[in-house]
PDB file of N, CA and C in Angstrom:
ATOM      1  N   UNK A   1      23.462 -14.198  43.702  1.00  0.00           N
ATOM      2  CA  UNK A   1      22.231 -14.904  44.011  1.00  0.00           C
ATOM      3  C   UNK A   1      21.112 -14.485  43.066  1.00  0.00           C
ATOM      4  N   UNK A   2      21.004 -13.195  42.543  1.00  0.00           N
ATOM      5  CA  UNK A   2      19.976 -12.609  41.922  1.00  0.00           C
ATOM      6  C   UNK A   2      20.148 -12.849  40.432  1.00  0.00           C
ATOM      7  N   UNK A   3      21.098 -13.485  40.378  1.00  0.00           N
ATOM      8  CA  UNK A   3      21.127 -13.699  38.350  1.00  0.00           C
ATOM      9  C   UNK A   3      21.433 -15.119  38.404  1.00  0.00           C
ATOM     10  N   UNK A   4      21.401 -16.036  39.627  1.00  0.00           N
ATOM     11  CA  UNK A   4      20.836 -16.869  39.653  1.00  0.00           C
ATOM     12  C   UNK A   4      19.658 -17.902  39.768  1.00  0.00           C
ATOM     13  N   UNK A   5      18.749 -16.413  40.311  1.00  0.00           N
ATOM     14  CA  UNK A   5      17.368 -16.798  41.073  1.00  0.00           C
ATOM     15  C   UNK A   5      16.602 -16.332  39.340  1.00  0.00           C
ATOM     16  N   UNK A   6      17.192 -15.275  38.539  1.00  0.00           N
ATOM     17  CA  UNK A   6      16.499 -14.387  37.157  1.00  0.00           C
ATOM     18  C   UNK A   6      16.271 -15.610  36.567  1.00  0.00           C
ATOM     19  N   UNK A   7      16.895 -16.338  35.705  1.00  0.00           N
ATOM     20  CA  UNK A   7      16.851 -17.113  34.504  1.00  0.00           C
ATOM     21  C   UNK A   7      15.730 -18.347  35.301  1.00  0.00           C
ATOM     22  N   UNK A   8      15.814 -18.433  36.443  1.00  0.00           N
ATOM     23  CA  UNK A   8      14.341 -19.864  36.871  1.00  0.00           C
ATOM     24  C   UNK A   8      13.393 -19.224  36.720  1.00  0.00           C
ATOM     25  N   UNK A   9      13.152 -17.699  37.402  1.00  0.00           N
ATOM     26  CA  UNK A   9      11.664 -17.018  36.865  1.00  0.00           C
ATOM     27  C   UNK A   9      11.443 -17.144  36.074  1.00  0.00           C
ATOM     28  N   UNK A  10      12.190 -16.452  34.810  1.00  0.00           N
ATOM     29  CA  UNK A  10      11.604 -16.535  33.244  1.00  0.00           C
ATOM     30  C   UNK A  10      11.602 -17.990  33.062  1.00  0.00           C
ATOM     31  N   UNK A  11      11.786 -18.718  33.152  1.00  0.00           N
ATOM     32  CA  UNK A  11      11.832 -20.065  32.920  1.00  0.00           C
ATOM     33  C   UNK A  11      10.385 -20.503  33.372  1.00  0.00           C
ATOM     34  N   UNK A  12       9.993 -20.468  34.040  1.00  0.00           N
ATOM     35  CA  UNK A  12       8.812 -20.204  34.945  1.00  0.00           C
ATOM     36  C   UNK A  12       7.482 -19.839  34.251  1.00  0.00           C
ATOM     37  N   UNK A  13       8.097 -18.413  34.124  1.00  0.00           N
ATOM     38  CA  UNK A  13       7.202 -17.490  33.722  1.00  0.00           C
ATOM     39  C   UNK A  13       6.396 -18.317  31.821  1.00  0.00           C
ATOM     40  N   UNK A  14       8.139 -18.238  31.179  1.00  0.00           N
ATOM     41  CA  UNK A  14       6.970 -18.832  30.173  1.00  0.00           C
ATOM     42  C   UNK A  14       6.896 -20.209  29.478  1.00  0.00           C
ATOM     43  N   UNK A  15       7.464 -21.217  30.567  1.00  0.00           N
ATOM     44  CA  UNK A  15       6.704 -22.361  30.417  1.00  0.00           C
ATOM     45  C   UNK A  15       5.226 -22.005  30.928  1.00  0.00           C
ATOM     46  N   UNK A  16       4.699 -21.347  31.649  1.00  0.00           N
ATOM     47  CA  UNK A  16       3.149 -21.038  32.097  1.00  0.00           C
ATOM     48  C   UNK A  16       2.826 -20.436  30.922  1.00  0.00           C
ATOM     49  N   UNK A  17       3.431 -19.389  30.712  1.00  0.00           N
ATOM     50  CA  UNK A  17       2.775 -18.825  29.103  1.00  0.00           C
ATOM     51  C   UNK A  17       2.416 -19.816  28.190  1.00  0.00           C
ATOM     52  N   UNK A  18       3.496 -20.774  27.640  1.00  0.00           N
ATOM     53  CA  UNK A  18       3.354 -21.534  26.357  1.00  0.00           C
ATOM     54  C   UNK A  18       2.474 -22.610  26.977  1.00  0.00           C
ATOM     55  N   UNK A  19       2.292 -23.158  28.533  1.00  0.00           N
ATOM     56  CA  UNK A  19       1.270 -24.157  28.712  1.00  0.00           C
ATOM     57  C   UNK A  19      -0.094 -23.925  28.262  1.00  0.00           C
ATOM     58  N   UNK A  20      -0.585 -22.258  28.606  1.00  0.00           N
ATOM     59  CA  UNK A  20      -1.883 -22.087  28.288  1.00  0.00           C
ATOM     60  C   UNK A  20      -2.070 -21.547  26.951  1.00  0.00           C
ATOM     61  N   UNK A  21      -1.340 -21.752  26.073  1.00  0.00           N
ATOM     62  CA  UNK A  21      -1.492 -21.046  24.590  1.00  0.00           C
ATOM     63  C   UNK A  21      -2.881 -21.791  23.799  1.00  0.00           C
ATOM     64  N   UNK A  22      -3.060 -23.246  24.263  1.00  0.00           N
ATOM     65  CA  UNK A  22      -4.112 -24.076  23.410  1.00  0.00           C
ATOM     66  C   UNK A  22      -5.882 -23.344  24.614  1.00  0.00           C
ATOM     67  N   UNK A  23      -5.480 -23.205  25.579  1.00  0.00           N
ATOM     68  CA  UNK A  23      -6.918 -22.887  26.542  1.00  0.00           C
ATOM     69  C   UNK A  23      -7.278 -21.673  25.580  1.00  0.00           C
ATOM     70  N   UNK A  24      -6.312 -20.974  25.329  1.00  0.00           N
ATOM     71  CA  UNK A  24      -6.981 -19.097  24.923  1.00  0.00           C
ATOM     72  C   UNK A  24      -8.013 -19.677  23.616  1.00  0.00           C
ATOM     73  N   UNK A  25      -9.054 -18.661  23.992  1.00  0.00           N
ATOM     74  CA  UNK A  25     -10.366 -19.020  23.316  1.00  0.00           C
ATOM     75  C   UNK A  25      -9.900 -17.881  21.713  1.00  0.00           C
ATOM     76  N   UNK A  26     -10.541 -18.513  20.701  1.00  0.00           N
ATOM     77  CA  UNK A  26     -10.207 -17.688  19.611  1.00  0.00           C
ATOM     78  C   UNK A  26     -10.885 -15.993  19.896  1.00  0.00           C
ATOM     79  N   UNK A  27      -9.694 -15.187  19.347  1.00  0.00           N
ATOM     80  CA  UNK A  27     -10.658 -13.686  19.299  1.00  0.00           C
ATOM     81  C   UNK A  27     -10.854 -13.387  18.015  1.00  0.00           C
ATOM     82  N   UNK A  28     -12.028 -13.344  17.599  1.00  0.00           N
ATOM     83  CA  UNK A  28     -12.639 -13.373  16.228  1.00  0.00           C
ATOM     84  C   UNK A  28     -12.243 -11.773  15.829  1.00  0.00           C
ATOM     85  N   UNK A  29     -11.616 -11.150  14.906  1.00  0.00           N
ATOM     86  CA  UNK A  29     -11.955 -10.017  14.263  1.00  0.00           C
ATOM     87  C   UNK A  29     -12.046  -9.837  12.629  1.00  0.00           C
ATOM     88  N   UNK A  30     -13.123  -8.969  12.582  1.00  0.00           N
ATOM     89  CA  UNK A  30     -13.749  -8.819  11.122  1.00  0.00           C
ATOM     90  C   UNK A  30     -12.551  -8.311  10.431  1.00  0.00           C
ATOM     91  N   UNK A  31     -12.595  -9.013   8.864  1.00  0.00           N
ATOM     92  CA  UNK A  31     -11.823  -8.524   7.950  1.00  0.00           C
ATOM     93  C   UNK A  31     -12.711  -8.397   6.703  1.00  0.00           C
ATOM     94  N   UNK A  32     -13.315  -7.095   6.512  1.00  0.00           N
ATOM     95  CA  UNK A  32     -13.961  -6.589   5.516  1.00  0.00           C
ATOM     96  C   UNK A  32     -13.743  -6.317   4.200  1.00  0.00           C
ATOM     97  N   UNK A  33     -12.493  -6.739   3.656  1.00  0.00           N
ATOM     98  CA  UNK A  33     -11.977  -6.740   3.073  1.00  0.00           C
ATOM     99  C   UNK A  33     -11.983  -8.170   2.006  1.00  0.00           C
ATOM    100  N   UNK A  34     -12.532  -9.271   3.079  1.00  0.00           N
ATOM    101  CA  UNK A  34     -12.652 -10.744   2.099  1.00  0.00           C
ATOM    102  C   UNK A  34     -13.901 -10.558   1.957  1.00  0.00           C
ATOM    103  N   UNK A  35     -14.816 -10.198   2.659  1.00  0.00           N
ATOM    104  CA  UNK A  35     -16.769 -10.167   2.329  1.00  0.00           C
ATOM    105  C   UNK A  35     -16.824 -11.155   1.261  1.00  0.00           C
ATOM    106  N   UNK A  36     -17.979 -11.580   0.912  1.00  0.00           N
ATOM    107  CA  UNK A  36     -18.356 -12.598  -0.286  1.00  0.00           C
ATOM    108  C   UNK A  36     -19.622 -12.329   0.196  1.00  0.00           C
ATOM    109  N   UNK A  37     -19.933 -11.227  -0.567  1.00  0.00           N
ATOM    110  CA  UNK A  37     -21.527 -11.163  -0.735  1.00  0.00           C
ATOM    111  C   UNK A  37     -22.675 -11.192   0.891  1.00  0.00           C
ATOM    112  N   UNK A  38     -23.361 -12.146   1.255  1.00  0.00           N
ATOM    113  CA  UNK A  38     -23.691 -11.978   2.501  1.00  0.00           C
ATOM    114  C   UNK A  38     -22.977 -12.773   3.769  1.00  0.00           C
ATOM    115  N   UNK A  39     -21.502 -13.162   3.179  1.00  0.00           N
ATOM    116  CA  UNK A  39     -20.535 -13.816   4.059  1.00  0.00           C
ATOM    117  C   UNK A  39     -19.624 -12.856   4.939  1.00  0.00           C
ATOM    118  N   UNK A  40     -19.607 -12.931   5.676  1.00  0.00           N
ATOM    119  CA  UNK A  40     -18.495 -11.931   6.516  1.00  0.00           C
ATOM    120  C   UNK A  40     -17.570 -12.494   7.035  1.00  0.00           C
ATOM    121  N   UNK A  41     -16.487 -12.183   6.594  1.00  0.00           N
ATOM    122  CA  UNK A  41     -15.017 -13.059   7.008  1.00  0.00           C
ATOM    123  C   UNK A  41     -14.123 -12.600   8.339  1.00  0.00           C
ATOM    124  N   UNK A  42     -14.300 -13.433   9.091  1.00  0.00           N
ATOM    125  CA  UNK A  42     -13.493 -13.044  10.341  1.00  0.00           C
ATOM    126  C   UNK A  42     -12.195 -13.997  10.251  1.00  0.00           C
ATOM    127  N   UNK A  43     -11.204 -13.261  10.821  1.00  0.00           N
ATOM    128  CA  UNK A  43     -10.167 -13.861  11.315  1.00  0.00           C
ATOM    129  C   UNK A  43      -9.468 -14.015  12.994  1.00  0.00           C
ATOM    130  N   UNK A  44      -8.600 -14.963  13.216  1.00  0.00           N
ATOM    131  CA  UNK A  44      -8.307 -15.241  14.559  1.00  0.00           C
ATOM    132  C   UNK A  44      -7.319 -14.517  15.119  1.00  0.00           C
ATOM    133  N   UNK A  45      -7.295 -13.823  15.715  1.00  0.00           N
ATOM    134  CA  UNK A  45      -6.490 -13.431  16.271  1.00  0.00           C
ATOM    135  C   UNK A  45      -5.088 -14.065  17.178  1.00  0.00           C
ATOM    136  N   UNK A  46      -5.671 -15.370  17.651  1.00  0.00           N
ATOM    137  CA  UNK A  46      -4.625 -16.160  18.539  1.00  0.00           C
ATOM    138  C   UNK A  46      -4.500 -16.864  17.460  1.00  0.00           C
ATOM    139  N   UNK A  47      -5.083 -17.521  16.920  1.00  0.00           N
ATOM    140  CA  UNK A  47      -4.540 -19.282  16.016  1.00  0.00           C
ATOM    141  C   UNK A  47      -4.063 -18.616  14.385  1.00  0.00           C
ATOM    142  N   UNK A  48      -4.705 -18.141  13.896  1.00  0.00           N
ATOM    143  CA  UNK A  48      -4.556 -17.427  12.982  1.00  0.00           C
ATOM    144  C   UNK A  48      -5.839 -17.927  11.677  1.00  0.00           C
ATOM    145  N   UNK A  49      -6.931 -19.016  12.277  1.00  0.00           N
ATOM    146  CA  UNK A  49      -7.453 -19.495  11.276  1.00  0.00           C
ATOM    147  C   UNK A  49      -8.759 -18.328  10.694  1.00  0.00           C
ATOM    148  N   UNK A  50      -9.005 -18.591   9.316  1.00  0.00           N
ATOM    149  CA  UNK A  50     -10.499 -17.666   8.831  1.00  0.00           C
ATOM    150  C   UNK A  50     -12.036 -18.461   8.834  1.00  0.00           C
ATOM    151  N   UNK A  51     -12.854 -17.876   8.996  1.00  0.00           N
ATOM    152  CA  UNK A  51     -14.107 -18.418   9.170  1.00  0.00           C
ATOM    153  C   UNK A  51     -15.229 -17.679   7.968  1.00  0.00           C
ATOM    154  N   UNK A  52     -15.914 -17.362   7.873  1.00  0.00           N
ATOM    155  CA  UNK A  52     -16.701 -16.811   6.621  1.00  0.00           C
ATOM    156  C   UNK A  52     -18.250 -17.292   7.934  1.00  0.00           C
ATOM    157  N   UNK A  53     -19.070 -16.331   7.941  1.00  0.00           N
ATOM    158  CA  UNK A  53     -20.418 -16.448   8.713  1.00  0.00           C
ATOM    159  C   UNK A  53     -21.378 -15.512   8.043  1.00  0.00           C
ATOM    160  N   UNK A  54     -22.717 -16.350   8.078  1.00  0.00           N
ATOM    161  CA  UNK A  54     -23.548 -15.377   7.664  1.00  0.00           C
ATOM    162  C   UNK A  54     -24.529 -14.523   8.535  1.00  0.00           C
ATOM    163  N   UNK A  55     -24.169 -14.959  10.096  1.00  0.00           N
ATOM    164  CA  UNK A  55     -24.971 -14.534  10.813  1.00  0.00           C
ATOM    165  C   UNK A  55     -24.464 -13.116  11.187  1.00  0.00           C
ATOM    166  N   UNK A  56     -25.295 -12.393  12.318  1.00  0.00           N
ATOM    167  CA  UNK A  56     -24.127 -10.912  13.208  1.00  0.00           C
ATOM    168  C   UNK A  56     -23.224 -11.612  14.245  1.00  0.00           C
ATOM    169  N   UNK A  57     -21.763 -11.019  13.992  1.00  0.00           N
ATOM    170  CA  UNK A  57     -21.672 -11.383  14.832  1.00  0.00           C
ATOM    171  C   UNK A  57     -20.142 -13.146  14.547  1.00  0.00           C
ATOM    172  N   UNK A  58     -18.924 -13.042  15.685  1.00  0.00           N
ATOM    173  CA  UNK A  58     -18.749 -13.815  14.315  1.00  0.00           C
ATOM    174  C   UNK A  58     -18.726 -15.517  15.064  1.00  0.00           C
ATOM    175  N   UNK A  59     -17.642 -16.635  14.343  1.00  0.00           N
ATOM    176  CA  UNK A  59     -17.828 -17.712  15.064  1.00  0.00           C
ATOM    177  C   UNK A  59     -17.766 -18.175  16.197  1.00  0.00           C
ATOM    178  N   UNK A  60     -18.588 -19.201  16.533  1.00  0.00           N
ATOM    179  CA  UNK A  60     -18.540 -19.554  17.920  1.00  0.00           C
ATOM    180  C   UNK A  60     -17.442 -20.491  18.733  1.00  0.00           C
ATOM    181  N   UNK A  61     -16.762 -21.220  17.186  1.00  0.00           N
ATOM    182  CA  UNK A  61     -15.786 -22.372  17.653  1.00  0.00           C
ATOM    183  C   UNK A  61     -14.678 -21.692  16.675  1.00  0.00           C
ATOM    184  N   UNK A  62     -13.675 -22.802  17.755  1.00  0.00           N
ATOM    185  CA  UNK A  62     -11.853 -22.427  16.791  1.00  0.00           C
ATOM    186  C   UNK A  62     -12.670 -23.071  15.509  1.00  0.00           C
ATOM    187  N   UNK A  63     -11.423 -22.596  14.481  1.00  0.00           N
ATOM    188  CA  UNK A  63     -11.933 -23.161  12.800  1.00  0.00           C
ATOM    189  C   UNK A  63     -10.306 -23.552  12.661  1.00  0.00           C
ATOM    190  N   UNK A  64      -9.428 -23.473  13.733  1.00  0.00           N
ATOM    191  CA  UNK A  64      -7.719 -24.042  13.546  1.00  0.00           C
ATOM    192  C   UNK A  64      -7.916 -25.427  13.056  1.00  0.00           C
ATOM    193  N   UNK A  65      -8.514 -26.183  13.158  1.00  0.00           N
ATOM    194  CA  UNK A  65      -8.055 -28.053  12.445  1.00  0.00           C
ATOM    195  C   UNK A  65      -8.536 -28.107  11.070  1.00  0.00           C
ATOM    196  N   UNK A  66      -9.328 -27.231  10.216  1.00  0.00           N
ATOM    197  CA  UNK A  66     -10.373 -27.204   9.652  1.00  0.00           C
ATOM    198  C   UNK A  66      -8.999 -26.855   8.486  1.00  0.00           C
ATOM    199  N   UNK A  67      -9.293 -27.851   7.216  1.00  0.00           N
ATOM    200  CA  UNK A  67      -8.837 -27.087   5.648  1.00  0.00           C
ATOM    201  C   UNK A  67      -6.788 -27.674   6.198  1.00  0.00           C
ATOM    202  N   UNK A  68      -6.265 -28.191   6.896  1.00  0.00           N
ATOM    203  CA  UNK A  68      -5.253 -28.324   6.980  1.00  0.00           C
ATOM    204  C   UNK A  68      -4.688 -29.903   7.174  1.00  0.00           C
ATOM    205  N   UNK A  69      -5.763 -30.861   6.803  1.00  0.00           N
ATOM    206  CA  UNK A  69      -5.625 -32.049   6.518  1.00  0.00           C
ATOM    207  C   UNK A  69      -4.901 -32.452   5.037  1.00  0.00           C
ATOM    208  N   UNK A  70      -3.881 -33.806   4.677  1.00  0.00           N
ATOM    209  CA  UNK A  70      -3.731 -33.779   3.606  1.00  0.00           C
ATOM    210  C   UNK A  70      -4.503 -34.624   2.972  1.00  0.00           C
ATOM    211  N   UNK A  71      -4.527 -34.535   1.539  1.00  0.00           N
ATOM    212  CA  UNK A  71      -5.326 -34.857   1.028  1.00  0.00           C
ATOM    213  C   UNK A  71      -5.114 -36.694   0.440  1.00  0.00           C
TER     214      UNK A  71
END
């Protein structure tokens, strides 16, 4: 019964995971390493996209759709 009831949990478990993958809000962290002068380059932690800001502090929106259009 119990290694029949296992494989529906995980089944479960991460169809819920992969449903909420688009809700998770970007987590911005600094990469000091790209700087451009008074630009500060953050990267995403969930999506994987880069942003460049000149303010403190880093972006406020995903930057994932952005630069991946064809041309």
């Amino acid at each position: 019964m119990v290694l029949f009831l296992l494989p529906i949990i995980v089944g479960v478990v991460a169809y819920l995971a992969w449903r909420n993958r688009a809700v998770r809000g970007c987590r911005w962290r600094a990469d000091t390493s790209g700087d451009k002068g008074a630009l500060r380059k953050y990267r995403c932690a969930a999506c994987g996209a880069e942003a460049f800001t000149a303010r403190n502090g880093p972006p406020d929106m995903c930057k994932r759709g952005l630069g991946n259009s064809p041309l």
